[in-house]
C-alpha atoms as a PDB file:
ATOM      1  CA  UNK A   1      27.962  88.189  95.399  1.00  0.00           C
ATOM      2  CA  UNK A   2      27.988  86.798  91.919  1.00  0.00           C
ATOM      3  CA  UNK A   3      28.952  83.067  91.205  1.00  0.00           C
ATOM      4  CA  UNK A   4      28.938  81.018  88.015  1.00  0.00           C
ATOM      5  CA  UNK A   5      26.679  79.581  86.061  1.00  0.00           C
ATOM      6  CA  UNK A   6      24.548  82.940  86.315  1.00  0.00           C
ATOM      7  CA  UNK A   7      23.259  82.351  90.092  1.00  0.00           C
ATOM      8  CA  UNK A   8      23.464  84.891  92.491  1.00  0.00           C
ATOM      9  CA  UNK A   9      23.694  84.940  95.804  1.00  0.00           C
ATOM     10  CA  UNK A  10      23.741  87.086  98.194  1.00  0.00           C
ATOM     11  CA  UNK A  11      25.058  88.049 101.748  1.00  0.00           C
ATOM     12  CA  UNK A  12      22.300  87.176 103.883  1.00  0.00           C
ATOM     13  CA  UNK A  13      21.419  83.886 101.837  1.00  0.00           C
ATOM     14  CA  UNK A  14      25.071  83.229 102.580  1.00  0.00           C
ATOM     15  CA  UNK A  15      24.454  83.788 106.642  1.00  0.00           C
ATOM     16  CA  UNK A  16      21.583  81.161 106.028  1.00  0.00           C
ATOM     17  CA  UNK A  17      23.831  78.203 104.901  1.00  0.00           C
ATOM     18  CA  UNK A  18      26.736  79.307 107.867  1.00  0.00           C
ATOM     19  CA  UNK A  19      25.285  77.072 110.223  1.00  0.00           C
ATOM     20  CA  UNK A  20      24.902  73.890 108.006  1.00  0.00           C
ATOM     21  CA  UNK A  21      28.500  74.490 106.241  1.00  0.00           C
ATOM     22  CA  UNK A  22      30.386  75.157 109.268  1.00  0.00           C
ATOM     23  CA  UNK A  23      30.537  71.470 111.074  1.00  0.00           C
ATOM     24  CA  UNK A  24      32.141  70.915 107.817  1.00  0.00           C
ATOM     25  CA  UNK A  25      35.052  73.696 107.901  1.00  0.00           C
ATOM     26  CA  UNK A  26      35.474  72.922 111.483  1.00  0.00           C
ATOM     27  CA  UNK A  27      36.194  69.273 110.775  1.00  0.00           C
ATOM     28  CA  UNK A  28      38.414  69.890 107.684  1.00  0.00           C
ATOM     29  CA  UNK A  29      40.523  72.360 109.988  1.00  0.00           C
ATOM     30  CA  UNK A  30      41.534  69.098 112.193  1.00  0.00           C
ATOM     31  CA  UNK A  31      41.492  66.874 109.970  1.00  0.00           C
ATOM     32  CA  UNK A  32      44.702  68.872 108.227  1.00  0.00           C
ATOM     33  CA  UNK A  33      46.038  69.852 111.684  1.00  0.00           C
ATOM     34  CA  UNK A  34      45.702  66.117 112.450  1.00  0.00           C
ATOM     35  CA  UNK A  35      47.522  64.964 109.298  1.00  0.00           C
ATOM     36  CA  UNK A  36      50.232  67.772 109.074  1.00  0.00           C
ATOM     37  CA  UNK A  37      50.822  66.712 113.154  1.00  0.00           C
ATOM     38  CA  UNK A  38      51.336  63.363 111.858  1.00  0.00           C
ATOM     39  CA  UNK A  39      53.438  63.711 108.967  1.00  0.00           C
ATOM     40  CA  UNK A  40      55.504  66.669 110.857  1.00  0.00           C
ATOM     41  CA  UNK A  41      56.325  63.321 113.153  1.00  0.00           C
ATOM     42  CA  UNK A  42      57.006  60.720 111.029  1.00  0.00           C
ATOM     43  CA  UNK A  43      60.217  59.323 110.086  1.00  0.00           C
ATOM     44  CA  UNK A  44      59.504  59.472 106.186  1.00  0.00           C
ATOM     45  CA  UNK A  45      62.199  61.316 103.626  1.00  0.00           C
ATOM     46  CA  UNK A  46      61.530  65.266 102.953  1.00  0.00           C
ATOM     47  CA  UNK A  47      60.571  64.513  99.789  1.00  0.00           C
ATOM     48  CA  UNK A  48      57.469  62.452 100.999  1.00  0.00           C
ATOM     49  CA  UNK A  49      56.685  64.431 103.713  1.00  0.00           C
ATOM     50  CA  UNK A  50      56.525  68.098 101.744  1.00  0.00           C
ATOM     51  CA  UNK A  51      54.033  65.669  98.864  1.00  0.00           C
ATOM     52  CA  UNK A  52      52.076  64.029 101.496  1.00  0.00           C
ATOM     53  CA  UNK A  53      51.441  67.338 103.236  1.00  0.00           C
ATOM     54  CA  UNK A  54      50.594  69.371  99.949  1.00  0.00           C
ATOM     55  CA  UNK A  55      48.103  66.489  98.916  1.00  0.00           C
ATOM     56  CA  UNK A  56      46.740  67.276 103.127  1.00  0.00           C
ATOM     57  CA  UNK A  57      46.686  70.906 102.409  1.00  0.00           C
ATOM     58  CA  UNK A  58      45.371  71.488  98.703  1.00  0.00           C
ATOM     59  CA  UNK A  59      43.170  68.356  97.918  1.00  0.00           C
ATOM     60  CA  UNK A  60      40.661  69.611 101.102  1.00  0.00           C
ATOM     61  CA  UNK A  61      39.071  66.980 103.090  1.00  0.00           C
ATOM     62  CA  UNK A  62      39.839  63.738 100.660  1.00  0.00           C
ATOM     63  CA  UNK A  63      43.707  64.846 101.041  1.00  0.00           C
ATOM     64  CA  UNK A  64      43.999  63.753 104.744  1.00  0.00           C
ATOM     65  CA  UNK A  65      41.425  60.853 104.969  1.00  0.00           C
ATOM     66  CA  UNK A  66      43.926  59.503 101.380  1.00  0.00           C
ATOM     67  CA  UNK A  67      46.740  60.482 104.169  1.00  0.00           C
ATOM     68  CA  UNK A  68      45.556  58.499 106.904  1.00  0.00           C
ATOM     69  CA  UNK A  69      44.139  55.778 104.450  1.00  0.00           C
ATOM     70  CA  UNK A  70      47.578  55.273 102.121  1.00  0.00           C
ATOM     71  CA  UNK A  71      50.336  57.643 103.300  1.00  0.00           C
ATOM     72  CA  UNK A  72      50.400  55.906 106.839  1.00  0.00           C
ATOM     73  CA  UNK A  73      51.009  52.479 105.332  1.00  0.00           C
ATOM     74  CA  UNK A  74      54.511  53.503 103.855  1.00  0.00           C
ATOM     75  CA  UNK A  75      56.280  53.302 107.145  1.00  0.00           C
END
């Protein structure tokens, strides 16, 4: 597999870092299920709720701590 800056890596380097990166996926899956759970609930306006649950969805893990952090305050 070729990525940027003209380092490669491959496969089985790739099956190496699994383990260390996957506490991390695992934790940014709830974290969105958490936030989307939330926002699905709330009694905010469509328009807030479709921006609040893009920002949950796109911006990775920072998008539902800044949920949790700001977005819940707006109540």
């Amino acid at each position: 597999m070729k990525m940027l800056y003209g380092y490669t890596l491959e496969w089985d380097q790739l099956a190496e870092w699994l383990p260390i990166l996957m506490p991390f996926i695992v934790l940014n899956l709830i974290l969105i299920a958490a936030a989307l759970w939330d926002i699905i609930r709330s009694d905010r306006n469509r328009e807030s709720k479709w921006l609040w649950a893009a920002i949950s969805v796109f911006v990775s893990m920072l998008g539902p701590i800044l949920y949790f952090a700001i977005g819940r305050r707006g109540r």
